[in-house]
Protein backbone atom coordinates (compact mmCIF):
# COMPACT_ATOMS: atom_id res chain seq x y z
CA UNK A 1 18.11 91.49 129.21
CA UNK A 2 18.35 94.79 129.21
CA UNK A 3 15.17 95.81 131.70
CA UNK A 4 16.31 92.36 133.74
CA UNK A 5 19.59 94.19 133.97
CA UNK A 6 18.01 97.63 135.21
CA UNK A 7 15.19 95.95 137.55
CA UNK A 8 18.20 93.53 139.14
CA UNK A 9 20.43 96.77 139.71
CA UNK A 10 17.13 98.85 141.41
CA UNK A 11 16.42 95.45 143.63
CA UNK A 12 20.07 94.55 144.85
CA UNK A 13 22.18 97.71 145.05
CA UNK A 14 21.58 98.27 148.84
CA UNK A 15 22.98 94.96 149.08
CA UNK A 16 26.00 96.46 147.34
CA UNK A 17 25.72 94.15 144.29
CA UNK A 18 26.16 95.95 141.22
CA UNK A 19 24.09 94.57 137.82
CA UNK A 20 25.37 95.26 134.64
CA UNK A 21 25.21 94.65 130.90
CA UNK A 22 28.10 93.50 127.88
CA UNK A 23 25.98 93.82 124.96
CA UNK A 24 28.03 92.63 122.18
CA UNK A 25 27.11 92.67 118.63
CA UNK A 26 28.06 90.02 115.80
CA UNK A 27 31.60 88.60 116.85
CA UNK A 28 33.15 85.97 114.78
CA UNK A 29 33.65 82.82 116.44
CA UNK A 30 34.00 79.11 115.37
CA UNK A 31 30.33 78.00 114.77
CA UNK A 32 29.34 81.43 112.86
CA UNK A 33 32.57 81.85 110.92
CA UNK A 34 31.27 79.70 107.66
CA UNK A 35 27.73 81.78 107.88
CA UNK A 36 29.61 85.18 107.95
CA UNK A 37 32.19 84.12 104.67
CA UNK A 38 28.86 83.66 103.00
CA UNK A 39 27.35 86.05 100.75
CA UNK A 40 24.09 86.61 102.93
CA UNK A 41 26.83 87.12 106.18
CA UNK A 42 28.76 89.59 104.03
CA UNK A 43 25.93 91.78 103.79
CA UNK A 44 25.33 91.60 106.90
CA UNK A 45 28.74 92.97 107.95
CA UNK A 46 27.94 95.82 105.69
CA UNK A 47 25.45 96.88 107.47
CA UNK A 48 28.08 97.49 110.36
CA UNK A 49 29.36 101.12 110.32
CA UNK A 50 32.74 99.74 111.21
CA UNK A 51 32.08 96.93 108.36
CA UNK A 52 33.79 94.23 110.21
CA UNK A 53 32.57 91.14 112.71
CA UNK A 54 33.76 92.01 116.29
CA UNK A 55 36.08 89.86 117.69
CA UNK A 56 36.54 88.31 121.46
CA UNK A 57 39.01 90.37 122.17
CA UNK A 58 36.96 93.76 121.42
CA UNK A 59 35.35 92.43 124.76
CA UNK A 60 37.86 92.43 126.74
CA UNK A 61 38.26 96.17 128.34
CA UNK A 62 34.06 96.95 128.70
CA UNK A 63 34.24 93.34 130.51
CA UNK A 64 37.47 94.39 132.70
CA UNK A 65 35.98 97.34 133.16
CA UNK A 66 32.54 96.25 134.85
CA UNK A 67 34.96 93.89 137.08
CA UNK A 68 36.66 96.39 137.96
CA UNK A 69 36.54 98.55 140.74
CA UNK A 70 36.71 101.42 138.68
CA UNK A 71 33.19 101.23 137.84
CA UNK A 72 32.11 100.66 141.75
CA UNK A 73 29.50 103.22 140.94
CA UNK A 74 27.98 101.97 137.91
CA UNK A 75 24.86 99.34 138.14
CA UNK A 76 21.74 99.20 136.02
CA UNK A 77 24.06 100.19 132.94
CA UNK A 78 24.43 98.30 129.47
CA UNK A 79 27.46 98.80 127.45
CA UNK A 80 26.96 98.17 124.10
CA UNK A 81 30.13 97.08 122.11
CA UNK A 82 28.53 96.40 118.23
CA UNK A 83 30.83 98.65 115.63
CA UNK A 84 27.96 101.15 115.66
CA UNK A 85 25.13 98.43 114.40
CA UNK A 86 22.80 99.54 117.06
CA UNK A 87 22.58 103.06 115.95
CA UNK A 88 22.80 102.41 112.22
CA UNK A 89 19.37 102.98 112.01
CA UNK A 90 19.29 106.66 113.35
């Protein structure tokens, strides 16, 4: 999605469309809450630096934001909102 997002961005920005990303992580919701109460879904969340599930509203700024005309200059970028998971591995 990422490289979709980028190539979209390069393709449509002289037609003043702006491509972006919301790249969320592991956020609780209705159909995964049972999974994550689990024992396998509790280590899992430890594996999170912030060792909790995101929730919807940990969306809503980075999504306000790309709606936003504060971020008229942004396209081809991916905001990654994940507690840290992605670059637990570093």
């Amino acid at each position: 999605m990422v490289q979709l997002t980028q190539a979209l961005a390069l393709e449509w920005a002289r037609f003043g469309i702006r491509v972006n990303a919301l790249c969320p992580g592991y956020v609780e919701t209705p159909l995964n809450r049972d999974f994550f109460a689990s024992e396998a879904g509790q280590a899992l969340i430890r594996r999170i630096p912030q060792r909790r599930l995101g929730q919807l509203s940990d969306l809503d700024m980075p999504l306000r934001l790309l709606l936003s005309d504060k971020a008229a200059y942004m396209t081809g970028s991916a905001i990654v909102v994940d507690g840290g998971h992605l670059c637990s591995s570093l």
